[in-house]
C-alpha atoms as a PDB file:
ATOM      1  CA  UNK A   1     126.665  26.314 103.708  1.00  0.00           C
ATOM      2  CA  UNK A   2     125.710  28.814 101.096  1.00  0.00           C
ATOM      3  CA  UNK A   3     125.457  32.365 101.884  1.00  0.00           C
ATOM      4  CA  UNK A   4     121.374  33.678 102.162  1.00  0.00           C
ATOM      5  CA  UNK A   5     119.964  36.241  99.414  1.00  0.00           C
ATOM      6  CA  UNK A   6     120.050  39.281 100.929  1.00  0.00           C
ATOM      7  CA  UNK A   7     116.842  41.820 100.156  1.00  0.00           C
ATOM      8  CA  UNK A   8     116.878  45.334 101.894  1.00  0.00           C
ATOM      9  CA  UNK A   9     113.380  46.322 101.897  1.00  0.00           C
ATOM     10  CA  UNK A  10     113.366  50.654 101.176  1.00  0.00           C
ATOM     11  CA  UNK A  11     110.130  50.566 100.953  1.00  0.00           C
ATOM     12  CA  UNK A  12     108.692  54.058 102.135  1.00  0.00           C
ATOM     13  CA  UNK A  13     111.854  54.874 104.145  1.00  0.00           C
ATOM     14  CA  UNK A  14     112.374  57.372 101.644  1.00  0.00           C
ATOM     15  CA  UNK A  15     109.391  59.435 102.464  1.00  0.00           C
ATOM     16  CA  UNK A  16     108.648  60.336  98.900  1.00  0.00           C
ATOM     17  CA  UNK A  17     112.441  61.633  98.299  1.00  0.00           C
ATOM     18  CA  UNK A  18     113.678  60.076  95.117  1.00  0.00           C
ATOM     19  CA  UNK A  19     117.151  61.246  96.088  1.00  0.00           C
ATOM     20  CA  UNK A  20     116.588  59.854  99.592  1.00  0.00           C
ATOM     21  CA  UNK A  21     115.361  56.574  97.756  1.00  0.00           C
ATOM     22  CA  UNK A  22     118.559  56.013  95.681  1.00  0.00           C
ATOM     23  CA  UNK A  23     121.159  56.761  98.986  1.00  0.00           C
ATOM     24  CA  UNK A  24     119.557  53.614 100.781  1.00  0.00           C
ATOM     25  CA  UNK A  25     120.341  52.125  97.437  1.00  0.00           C
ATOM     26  CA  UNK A  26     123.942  52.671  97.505  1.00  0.00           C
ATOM     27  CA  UNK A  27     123.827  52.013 101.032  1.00  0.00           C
ATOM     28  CA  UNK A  28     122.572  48.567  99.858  1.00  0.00           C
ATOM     29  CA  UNK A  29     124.968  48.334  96.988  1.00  0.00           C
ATOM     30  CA  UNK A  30     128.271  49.707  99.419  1.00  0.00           C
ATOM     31  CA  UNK A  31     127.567  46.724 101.793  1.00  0.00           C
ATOM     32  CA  UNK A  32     127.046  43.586  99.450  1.00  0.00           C
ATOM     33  CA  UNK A  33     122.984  43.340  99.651  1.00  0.00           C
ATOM     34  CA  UNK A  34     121.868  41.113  96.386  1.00  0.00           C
ATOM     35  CA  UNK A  35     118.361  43.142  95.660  1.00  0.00           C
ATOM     36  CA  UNK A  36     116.589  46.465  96.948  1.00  0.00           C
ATOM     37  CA  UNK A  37     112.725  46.278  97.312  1.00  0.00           C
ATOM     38  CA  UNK A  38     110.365  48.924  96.831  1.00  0.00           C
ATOM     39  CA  UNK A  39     106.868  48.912  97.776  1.00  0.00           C
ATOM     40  CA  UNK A  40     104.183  49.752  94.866  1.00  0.00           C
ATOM     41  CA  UNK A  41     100.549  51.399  95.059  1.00  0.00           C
ATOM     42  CA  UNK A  42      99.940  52.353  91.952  1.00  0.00           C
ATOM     43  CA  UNK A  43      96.047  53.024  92.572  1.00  0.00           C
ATOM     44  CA  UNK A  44      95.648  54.846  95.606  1.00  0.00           C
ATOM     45  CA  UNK A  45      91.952  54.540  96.016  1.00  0.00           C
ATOM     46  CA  UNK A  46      91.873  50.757  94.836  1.00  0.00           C
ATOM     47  CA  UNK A  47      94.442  49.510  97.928  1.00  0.00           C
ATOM     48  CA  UNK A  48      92.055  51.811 100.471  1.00  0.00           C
ATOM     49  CA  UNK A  49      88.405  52.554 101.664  1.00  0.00           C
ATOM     50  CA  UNK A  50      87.219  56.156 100.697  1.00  0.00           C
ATOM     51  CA  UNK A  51      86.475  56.656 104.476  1.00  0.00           C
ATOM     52  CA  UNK A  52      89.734  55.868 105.398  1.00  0.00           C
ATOM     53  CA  UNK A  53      91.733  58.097 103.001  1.00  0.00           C
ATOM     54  CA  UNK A  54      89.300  60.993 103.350  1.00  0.00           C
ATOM     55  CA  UNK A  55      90.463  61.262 107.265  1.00  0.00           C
ATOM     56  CA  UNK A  56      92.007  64.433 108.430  1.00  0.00           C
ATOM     57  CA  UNK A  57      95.541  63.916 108.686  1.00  0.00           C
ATOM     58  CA  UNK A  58      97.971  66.973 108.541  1.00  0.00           C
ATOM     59  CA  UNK A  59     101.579  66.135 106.700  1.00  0.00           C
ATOM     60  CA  UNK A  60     103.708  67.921 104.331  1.00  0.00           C
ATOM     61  CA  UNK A  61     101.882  66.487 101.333  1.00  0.00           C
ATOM     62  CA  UNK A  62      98.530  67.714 102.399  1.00  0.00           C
ATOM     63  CA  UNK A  63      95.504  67.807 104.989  1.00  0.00           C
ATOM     64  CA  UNK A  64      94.314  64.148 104.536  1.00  0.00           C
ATOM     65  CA  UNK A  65      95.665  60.648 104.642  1.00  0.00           C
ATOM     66  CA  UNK A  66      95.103  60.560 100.933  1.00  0.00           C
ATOM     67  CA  UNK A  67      96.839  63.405 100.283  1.00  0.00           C
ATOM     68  CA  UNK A  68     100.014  61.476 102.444  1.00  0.00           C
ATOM     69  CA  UNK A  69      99.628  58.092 100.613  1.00  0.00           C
ATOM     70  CA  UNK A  70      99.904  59.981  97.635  1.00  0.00           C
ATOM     71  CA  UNK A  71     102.554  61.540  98.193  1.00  0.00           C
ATOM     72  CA  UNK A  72     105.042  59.060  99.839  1.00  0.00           C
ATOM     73  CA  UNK A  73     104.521  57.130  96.500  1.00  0.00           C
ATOM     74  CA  UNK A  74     106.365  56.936  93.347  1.00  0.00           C
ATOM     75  CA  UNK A  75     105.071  56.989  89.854  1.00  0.00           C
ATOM     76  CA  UNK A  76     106.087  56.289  86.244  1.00  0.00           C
ATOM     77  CA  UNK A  77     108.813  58.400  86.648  1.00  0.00           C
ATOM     78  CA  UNK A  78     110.466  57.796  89.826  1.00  0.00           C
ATOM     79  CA  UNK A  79     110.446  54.357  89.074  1.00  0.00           C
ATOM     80  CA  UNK A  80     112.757  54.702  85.718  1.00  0.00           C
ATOM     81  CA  UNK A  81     115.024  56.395  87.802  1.00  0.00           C
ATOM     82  CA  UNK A  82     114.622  53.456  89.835  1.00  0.00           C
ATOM     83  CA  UNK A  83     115.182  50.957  87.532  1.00  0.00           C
ATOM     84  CA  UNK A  84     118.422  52.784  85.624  1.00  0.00           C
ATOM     85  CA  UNK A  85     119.985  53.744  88.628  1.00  0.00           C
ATOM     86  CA  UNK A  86     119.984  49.987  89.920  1.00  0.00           C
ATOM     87  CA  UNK A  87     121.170  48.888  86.719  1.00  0.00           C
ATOM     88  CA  UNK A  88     123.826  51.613  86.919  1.00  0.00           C
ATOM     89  CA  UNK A  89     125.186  50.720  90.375  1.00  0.00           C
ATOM     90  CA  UNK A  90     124.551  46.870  89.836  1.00  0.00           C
ATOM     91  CA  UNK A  91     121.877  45.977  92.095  1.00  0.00           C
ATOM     92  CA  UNK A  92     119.038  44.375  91.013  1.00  0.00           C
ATOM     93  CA  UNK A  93     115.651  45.682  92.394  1.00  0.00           C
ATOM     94  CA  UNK A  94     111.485  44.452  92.539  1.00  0.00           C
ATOM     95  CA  UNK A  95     108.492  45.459  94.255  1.00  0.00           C
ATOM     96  CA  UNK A  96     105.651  44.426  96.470  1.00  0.00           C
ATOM     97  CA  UNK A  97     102.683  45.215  94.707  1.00  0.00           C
ATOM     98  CA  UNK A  98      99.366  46.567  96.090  1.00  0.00           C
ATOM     99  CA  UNK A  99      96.958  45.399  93.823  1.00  0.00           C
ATOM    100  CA  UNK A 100      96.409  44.056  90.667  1.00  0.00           C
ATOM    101  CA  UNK A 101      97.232  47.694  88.412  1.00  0.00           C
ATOM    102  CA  UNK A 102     100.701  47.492  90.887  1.00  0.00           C
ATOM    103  CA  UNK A 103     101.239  44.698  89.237  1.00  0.00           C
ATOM    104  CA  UNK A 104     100.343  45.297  86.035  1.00  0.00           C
ATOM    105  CA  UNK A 105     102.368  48.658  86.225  1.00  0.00           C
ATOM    106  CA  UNK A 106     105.603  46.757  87.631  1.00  0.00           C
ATOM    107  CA  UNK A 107     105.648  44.940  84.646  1.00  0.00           C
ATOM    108  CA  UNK A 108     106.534  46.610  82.364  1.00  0.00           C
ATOM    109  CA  UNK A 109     109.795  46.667  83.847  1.00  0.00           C
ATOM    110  CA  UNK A 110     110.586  43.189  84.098  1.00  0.00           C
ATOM    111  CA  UNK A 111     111.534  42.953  87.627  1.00  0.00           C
ATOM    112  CA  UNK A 112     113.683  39.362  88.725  1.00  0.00           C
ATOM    113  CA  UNK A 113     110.709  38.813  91.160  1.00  0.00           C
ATOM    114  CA  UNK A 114     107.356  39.556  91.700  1.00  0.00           C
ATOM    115  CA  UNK A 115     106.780  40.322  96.034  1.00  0.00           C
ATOM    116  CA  UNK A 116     103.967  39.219  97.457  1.00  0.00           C
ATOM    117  CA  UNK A 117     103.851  41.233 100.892  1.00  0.00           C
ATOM    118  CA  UNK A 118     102.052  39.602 103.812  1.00  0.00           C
ATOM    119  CA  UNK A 119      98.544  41.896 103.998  1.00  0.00           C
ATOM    120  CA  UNK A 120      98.377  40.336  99.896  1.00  0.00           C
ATOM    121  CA  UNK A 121      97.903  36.846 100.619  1.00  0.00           C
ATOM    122  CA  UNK A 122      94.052  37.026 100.786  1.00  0.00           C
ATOM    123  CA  UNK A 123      93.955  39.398  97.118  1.00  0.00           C
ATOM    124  CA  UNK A 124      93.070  36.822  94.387  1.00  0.00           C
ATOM    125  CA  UNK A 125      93.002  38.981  91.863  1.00  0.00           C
ATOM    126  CA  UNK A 126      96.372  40.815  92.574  1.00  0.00           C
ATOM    127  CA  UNK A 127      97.705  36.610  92.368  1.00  0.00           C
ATOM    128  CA  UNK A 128      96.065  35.695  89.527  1.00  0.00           C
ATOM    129  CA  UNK A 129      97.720  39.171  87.624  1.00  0.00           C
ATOM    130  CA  UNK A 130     100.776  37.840  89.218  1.00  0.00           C
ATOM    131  CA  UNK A 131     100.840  34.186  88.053  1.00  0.00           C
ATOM    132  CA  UNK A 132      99.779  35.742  84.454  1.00  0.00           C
ATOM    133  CA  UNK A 133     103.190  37.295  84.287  1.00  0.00           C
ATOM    134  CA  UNK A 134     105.336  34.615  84.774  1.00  0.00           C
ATOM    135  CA  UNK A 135     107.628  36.406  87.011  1.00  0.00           C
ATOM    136  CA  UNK A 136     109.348  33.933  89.945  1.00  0.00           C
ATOM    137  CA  UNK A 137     107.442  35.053  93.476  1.00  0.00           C
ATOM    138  CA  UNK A 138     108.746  35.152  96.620  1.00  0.00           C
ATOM    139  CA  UNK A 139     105.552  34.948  99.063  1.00  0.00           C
ATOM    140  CA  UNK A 140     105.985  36.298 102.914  1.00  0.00           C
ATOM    141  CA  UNK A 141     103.461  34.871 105.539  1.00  0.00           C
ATOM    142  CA  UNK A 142     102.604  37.168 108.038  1.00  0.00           C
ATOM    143  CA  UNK A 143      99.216  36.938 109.266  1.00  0.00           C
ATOM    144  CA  UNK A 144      98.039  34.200 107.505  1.00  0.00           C
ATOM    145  CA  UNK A 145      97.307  30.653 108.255  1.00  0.00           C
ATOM    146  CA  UNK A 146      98.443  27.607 106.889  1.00  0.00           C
ATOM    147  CA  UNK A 147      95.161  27.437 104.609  1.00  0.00           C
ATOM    148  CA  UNK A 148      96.233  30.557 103.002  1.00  0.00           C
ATOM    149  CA  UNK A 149      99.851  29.832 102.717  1.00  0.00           C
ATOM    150  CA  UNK A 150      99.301  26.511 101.127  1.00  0.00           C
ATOM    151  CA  UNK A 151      96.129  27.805  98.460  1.00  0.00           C
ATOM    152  CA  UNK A 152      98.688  30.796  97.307  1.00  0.00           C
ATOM    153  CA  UNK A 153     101.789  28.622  96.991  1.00  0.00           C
ATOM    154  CA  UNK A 154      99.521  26.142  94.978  1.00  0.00           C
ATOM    155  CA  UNK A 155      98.489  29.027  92.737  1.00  0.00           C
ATOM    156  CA  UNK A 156     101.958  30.675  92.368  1.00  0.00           C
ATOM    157  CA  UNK A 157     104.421  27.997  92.746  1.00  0.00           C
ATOM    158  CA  UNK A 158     106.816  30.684  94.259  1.00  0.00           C
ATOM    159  CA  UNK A 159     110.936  30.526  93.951  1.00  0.00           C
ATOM    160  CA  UNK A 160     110.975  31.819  97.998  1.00  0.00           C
ATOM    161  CA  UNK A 161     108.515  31.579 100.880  1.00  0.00           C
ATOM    162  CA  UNK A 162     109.721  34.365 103.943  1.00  0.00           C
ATOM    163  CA  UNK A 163     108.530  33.768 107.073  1.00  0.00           C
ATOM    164  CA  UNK A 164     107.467  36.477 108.312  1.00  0.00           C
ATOM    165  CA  UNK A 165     105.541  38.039 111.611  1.00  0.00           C
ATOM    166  CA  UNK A 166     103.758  41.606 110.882  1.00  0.00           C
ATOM    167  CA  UNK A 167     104.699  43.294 113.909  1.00  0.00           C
ATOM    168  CA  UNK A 168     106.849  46.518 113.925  1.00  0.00           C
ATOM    169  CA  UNK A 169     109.063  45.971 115.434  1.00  0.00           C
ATOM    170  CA  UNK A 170     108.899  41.906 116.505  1.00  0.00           C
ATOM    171  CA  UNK A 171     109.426  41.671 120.265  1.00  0.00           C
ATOM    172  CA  UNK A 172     111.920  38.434 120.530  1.00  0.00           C
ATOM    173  CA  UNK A 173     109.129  36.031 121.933  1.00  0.00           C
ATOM    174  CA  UNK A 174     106.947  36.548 118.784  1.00  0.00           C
ATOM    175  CA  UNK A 175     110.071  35.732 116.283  1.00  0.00           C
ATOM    176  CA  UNK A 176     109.120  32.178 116.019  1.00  0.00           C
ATOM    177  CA  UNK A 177     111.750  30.967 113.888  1.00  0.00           C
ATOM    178  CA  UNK A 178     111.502  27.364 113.960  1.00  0.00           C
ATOM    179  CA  UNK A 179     108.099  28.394 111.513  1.00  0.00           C
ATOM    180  CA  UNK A 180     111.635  27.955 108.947  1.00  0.00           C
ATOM    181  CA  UNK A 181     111.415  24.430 109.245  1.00  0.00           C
ATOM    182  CA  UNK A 182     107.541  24.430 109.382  1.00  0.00           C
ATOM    183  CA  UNK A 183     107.513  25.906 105.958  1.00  0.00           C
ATOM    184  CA  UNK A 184     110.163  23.811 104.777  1.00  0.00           C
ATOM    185  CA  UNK A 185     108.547  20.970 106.154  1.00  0.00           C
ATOM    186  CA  UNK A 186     105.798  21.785 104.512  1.00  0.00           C
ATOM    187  CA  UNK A 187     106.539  23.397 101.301  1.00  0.00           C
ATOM    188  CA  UNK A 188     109.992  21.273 100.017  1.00  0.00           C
ATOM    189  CA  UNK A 189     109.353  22.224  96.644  1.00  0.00           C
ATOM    190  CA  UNK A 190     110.603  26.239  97.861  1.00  0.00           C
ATOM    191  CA  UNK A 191     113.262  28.098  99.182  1.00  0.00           C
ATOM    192  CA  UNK A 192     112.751  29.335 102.631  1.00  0.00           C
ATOM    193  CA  UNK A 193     113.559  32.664 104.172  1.00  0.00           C
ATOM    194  CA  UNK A 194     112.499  35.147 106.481  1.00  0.00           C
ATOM    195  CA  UNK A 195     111.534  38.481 106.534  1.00  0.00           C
ATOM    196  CA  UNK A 196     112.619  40.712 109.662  1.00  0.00           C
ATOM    197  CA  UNK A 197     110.405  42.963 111.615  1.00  0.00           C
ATOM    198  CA  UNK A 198     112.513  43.146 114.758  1.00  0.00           C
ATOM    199  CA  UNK A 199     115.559  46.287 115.440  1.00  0.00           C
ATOM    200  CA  UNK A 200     117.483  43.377 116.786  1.00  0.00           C
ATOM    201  CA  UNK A 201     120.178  41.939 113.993  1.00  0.00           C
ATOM    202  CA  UNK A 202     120.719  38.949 115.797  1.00  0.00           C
ATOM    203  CA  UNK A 203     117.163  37.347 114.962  1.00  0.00           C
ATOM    204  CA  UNK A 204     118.846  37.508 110.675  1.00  0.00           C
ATOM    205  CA  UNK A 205     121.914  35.856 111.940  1.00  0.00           C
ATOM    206  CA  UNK A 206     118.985  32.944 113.656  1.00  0.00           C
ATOM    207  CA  UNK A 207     117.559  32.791 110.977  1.00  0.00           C
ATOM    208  CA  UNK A 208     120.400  31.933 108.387  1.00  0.00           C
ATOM    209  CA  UNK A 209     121.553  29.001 110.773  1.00  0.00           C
ATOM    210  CA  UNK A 210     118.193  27.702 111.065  1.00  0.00           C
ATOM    211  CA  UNK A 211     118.648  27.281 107.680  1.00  0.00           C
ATOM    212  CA  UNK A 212     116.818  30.248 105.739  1.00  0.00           C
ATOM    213  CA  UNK A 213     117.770  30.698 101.548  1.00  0.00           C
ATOM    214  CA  UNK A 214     117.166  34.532 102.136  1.00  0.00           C
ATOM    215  CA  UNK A 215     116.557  37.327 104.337  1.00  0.00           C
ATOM    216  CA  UNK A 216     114.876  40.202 103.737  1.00  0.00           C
ATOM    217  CA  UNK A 217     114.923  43.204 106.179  1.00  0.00           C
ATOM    218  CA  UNK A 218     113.773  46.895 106.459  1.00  0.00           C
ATOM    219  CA  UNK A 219     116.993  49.067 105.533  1.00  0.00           C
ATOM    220  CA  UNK A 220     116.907  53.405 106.111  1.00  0.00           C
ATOM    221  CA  UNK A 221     119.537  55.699 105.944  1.00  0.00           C
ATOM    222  CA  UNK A 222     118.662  57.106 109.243  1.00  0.00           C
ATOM    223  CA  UNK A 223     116.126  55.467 111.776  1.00  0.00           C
ATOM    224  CA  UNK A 224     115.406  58.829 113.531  1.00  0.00           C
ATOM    225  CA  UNK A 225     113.398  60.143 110.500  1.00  0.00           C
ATOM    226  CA  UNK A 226     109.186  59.887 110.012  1.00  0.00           C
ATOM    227  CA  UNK A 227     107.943  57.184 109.150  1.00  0.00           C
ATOM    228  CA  UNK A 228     105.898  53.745 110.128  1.00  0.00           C
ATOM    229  CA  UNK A 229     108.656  51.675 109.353  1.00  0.00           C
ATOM    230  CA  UNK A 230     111.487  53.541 110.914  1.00  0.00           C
ATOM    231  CA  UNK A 231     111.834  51.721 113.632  1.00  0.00           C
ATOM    232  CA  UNK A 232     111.537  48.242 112.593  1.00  0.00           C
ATOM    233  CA  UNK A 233     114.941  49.500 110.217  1.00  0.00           C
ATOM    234  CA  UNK A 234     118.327  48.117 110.264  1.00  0.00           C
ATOM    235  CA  UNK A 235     120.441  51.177 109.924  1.00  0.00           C
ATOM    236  CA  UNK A 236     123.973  51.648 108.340  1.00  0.00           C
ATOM    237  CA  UNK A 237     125.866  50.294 111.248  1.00  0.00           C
ATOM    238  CA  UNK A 238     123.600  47.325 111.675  1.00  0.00           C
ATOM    239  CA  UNK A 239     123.661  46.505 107.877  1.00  0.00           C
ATOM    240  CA  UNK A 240     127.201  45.968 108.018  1.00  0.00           C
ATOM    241  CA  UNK A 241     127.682  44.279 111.160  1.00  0.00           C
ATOM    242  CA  UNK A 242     125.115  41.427 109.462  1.00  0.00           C
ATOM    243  CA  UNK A 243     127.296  41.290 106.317  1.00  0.00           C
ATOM    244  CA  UNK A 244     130.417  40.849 108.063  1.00  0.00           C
ATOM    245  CA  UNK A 245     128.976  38.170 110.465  1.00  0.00           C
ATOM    246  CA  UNK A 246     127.140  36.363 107.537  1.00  0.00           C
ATOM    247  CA  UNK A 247     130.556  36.267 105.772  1.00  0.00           C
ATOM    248  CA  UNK A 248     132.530  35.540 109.176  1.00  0.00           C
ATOM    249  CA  UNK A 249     130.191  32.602 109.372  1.00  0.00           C
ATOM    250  CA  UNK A 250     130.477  31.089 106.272  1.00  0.00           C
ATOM    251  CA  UNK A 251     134.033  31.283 106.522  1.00  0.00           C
ATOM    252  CA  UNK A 252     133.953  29.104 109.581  1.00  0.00           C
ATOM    253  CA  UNK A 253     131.761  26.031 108.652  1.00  0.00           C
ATOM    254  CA  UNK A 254     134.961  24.842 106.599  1.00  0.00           C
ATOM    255  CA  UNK A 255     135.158  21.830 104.684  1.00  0.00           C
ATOM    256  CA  UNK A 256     134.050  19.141 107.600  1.00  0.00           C
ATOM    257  CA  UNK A 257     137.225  17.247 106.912  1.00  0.00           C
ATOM    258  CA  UNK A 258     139.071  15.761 109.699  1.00  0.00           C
ATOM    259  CA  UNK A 259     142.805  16.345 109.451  1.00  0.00           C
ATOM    260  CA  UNK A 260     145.581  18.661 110.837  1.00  0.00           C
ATOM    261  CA  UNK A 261     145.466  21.997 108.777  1.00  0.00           C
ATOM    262  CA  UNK A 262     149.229  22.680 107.399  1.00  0.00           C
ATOM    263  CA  UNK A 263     149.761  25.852 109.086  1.00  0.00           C
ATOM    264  CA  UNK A 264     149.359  23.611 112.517  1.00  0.00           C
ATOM    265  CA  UNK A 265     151.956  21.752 111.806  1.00  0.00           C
ATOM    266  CA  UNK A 266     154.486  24.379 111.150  1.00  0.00           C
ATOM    267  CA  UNK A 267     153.682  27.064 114.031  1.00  0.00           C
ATOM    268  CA  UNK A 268     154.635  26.972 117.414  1.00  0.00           C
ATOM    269  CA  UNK A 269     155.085  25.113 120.738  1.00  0.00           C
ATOM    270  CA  UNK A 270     151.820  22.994 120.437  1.00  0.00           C
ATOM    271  CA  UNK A 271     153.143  20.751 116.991  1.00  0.00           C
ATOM    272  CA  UNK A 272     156.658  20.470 118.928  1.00  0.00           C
ATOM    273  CA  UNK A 273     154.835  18.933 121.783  1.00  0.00           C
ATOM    274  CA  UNK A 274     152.402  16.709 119.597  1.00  0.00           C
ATOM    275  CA  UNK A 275     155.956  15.479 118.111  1.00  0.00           C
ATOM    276  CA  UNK A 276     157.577  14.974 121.701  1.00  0.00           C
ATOM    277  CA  UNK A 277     154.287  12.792 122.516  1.00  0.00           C
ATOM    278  CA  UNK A 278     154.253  10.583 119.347  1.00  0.00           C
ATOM    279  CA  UNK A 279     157.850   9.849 119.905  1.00  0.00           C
ATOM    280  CA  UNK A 280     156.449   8.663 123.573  1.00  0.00           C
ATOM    281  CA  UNK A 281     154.210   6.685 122.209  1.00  0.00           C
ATOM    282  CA  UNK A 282     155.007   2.793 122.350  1.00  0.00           C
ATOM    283  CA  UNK A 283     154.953   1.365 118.612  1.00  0.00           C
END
């Protein structure tokens, strides 16, 4: 059994710190995680309604939620840091667009994959700029049904579909992780993962022995700081301890080959008294 594609999902963990945003990368990077995602808005006032960023809301960046959403995004620039700085450490790195300018921005930089996040599903024309790019997708499925699932994986044909339930954080009796085999059932053609919500590592580990190709999961630096997503983080500690018992795994499915092992026939008591037995044995 193959190890999963492992995706730690930044995406506004850093709080608008560019330094912040590259120490979760080599937190990434340290513990063996294939790809960093970013989340992308690169037209404020196209991914929102006026009346909803033009509500009082009092934060560092300013005195409105516009001012915020601003602010807690990167631009042009953050983003070629970004981009050399995973290249430097050997990551690789894409985004979730918002949108079809996201999309059109994220481009430029050639990312491995094109994310569409769950809320996107229903956004036409941010999957139409998508499929003109010709940049693999990987599709997550929260809050949509089947319908929509099936019309955007007919439109994008995408290398990964994540499971996925948008609740921060997932309590356990909401995880529904046999959707994995749904989708698969469903959607052979794709690679299956699943996207994690919940504080709880153990609901990754489910998910790779149900079978899922990758798993994506929120990743900060420290789960005490602002932020929506906070909470529904995996932290250091917890990024490690799935690494180790991904790998621990792995190691342990073996070959499937029935046969004594060599070292069990050279150490201790038990071989010497599967000897004295066969010698018991009538021919």
């Amino acid at each position: 059994m193959r190890k999963p594609v492992l995706v730690a999902d930044v995406g506004l963990n850093h709080e608008g710190d560019l330094a912040r945003a590259l120490r979760i990368v080599c937190l990434a990077k340290s513990c063996g995680v294939d790809y960093v995602k970013f989340q992308c808005r690169a037209n404020i006032d196209a991914c929102y309604t006026k009346e909803y960023l033009d509500r009082p809301k009092k934060t560092r960046f300013g005195t409105t939620v516009r001012d915020e959403k601003r602010g807690l995004e990167f631009g042009q620039r953050e983003f070629e840091r970004i981009a050399a700085f995973c290249k430097e450490q050997g990551i690789g790195w894409f985004a979730s667009p918002r949108g079809a300018d996201s999309v059109r921005f994220l481009q430029q930089f050639d990312p491995p994959y094109m994310k569409v996040a769950s809320g996107s599903i229903p956004d036409e024309p941010m999957l139409a700029a998508i499929k003109d790019t010709g940049i693999p997708v990987i599709l997550s499925t929260g809050m949509a049904y089947r319908s929509e699932i099936a019309r955007a994986v007919a439109m994008l044909s995408p290398r990964y579909i994540l499971h996925a339930v948008s609740l921060y954080p997932t309590p356990p009796k909401k995880i529904e992780m046999f959707r994995i085999r749904t989708l698969r059932n469903l959607f052979p053609g794709a690679n299956i993962g699943f996207s994690n919500h919940s504080v709880n590592i153990i609901y990754l580990i489910q998910a790779f022995l149900v079978g899922a190709d990758m798993l994506e999961f929120h990743l900060t630096d420290d789960r005490d700081t602002g932020g929506a997503d906070q909470k529904a983080s995996i932290g250091p500690t917890g990024l490690r301890r799935i690494v180790d018992h991904i790998g621990h795994i792995c190691e342990g499915f073996g070959t499937g080959i029935i046969e004594p092992d060599p070292e069990e026939l050279v150490k201790g008591n038990h071989y010497a008294w599967r000897q004295s037995c066969a010698r018991n044995t009538p021919a």
